[in-house]
N, C-alpha and C. Protein backbone atom coordinates (compact mmCIF):
# COMPACT_ATOMS: atom_id res chain seq x y z
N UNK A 1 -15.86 2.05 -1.99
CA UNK A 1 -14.86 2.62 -1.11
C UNK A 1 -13.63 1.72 -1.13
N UNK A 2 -12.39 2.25 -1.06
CA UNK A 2 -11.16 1.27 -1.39
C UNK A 2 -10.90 1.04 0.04
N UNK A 3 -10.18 -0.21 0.15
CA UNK A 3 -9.44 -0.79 1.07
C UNK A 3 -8.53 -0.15 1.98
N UNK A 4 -8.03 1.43 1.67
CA UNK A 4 -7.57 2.09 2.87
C UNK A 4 -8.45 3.45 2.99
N UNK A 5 -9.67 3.56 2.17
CA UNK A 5 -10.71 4.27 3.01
C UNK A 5 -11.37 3.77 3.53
N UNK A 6 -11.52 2.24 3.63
CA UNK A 6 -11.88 1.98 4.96
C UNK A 6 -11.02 1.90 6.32
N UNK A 7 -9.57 1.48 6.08
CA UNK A 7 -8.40 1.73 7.01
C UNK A 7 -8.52 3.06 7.62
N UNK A 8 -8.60 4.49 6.79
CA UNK A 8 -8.44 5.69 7.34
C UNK A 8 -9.38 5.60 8.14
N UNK A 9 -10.66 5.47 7.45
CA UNK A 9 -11.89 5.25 8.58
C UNK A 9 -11.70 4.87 10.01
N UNK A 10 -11.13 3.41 9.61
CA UNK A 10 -11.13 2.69 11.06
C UNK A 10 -10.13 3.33 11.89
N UNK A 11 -9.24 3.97 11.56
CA UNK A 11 -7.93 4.44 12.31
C UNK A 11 -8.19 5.72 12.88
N UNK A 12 -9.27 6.38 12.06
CA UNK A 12 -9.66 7.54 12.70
C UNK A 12 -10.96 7.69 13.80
N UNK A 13 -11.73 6.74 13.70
CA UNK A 13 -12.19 6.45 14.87
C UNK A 13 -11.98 5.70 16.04
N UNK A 14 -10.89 5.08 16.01
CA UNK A 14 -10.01 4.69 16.74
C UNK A 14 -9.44 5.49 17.58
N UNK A 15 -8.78 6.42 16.99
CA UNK A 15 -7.90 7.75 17.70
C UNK A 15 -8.97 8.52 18.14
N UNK A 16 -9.65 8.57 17.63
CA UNK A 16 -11.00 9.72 17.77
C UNK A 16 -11.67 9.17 19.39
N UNK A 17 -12.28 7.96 19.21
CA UNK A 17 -12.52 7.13 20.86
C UNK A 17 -11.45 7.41 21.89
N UNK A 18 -10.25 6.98 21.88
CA UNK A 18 -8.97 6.95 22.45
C UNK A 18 -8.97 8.49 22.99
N UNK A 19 -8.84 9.66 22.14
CA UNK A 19 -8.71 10.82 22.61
C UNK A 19 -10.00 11.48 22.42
N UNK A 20 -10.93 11.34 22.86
CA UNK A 20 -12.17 11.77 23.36
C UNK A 20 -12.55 13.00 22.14
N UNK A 21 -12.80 12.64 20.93
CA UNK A 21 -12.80 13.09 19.93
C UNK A 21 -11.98 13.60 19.18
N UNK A 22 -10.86 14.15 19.63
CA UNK A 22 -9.92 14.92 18.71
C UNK A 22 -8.77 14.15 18.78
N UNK A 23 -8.78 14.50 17.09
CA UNK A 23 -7.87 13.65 16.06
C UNK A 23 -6.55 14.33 15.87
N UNK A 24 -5.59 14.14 16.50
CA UNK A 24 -4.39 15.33 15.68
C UNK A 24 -3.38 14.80 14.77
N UNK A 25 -3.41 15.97 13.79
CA UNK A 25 -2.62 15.48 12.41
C UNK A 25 -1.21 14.87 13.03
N UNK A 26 -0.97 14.09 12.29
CA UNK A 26 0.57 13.70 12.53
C UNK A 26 1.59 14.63 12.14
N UNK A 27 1.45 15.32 11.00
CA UNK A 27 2.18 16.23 10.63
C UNK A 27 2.16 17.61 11.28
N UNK A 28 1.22 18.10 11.22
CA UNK A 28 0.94 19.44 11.95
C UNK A 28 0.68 19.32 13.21
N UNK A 29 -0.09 18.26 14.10
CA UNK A 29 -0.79 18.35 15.46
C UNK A 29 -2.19 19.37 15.21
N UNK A 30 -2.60 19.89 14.39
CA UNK A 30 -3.70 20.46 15.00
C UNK A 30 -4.72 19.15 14.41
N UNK A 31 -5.84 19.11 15.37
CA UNK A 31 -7.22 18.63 15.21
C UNK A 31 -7.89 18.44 13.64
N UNK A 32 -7.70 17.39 12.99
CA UNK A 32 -8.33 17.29 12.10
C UNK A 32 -9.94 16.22 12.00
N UNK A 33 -10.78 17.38 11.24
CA UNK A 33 -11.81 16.87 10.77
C UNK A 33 -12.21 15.68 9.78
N UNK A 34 -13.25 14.68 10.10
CA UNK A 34 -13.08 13.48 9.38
C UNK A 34 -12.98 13.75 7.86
N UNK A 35 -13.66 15.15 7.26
CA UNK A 35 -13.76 14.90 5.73
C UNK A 35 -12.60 15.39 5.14
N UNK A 36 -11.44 16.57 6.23
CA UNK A 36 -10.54 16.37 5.52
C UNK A 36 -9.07 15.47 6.28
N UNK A 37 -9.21 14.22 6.64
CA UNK A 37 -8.60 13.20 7.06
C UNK A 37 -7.96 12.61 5.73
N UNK A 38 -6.66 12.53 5.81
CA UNK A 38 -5.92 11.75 5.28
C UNK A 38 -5.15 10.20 5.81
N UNK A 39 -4.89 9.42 4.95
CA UNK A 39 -3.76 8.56 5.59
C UNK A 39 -2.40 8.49 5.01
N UNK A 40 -1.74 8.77 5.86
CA UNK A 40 -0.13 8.61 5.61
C UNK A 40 0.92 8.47 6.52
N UNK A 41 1.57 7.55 5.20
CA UNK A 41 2.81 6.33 5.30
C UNK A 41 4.18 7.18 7.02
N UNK A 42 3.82 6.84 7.90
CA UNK A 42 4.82 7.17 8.62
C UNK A 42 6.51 6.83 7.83
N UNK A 43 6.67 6.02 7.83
CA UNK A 43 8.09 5.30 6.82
C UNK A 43 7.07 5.16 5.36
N UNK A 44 7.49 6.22 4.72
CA UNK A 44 7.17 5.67 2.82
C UNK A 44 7.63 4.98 2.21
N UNK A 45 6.29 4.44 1.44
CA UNK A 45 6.69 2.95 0.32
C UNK A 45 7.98 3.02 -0.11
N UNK A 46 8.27 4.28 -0.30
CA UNK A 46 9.75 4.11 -1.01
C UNK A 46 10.58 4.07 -1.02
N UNK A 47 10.70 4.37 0.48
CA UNK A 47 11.83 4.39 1.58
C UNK A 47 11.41 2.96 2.28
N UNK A 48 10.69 2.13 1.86
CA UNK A 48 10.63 0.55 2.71
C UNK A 48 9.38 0.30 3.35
N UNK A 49 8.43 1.37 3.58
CA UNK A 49 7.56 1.38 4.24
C UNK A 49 6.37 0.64 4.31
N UNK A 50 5.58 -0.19 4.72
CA UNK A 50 4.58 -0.99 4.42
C UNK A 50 3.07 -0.40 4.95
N UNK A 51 2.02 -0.62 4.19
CA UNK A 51 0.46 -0.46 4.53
C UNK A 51 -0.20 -0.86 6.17
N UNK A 52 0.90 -1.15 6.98
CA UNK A 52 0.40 -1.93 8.14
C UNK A 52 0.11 -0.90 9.13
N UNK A 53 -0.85 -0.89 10.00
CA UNK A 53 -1.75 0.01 10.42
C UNK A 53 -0.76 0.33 11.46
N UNK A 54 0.39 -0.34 11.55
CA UNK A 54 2.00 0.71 12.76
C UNK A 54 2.45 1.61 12.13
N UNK A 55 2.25 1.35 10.47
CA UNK A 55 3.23 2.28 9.73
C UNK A 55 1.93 3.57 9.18
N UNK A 56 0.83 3.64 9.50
CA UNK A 56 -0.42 4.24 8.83
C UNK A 56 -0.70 5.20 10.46
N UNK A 57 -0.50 6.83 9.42
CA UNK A 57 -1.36 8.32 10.73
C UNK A 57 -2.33 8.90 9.84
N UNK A 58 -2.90 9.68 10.56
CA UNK A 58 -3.80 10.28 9.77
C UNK A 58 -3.51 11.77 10.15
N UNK A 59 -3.31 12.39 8.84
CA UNK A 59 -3.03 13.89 8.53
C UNK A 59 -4.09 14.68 7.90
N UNK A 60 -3.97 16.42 7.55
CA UNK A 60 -4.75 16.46 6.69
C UNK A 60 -4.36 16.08 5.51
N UNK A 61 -5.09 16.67 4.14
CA UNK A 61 -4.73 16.49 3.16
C UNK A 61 -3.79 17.31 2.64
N UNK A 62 -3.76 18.21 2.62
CA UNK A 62 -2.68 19.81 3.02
C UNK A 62 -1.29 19.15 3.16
N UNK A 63 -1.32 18.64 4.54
CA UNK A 63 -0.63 18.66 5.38
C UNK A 63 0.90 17.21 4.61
N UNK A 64 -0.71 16.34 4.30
CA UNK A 64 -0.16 15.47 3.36
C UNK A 64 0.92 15.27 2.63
N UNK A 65 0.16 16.15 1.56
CA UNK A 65 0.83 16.53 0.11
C UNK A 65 1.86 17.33 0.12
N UNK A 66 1.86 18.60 1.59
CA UNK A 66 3.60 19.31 1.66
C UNK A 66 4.13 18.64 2.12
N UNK A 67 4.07 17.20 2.97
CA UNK A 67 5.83 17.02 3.63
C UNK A 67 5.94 15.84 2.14
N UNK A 68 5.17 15.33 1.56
CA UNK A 68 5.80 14.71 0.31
C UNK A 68 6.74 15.60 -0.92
N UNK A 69 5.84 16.64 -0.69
CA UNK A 69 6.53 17.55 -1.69
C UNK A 69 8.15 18.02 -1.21
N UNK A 70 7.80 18.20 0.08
CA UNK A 70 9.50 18.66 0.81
C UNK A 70 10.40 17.60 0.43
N UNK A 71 9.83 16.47 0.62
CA UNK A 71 10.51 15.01 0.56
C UNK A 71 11.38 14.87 -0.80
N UNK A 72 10.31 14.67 -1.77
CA UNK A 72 10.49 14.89 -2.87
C UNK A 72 11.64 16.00 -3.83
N UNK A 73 11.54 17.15 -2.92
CA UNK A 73 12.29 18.25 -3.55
C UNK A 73 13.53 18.02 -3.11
N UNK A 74 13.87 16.93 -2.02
CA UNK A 74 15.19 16.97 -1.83
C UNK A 74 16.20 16.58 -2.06
């Protein structure tokens, strides 16, 4: 397991304790499930952003991959 699947891990049970099970995407707000839990860069690497668990939400994977793509397309 890599070094930020264990981060997502820990961050999502974190939030998960904190709000009495439910996890909401950063991107969307609805309730996401641990298997499809993502982690992502609030400020992106590429825009300056660093791995540090202020700059780290957890989204789906979906949810993920469109606001990069929006990002990207612009």
């Amino acid at each position: 397991m890599s070094r930020l699947s264990l981060t997502r891990d820990k961050i999502y049970k974190t939030v998960a304790r904190q709000l009495h099970g439910q996890v909401p995407c950063w991107v969307c707000g609805e309730h996401v499930l641990p298997a499809a839990a993502t982690l992502e860069h609030i400020r992106p690497l590429s825009e300056g952003g660093n791995s540090h668990a202020e700059n780290l939400a957890i989204s789906h994977e979906l949810c993920n991959h469109s606001r990069h793509a929006k990002v990207g397309g612009l």
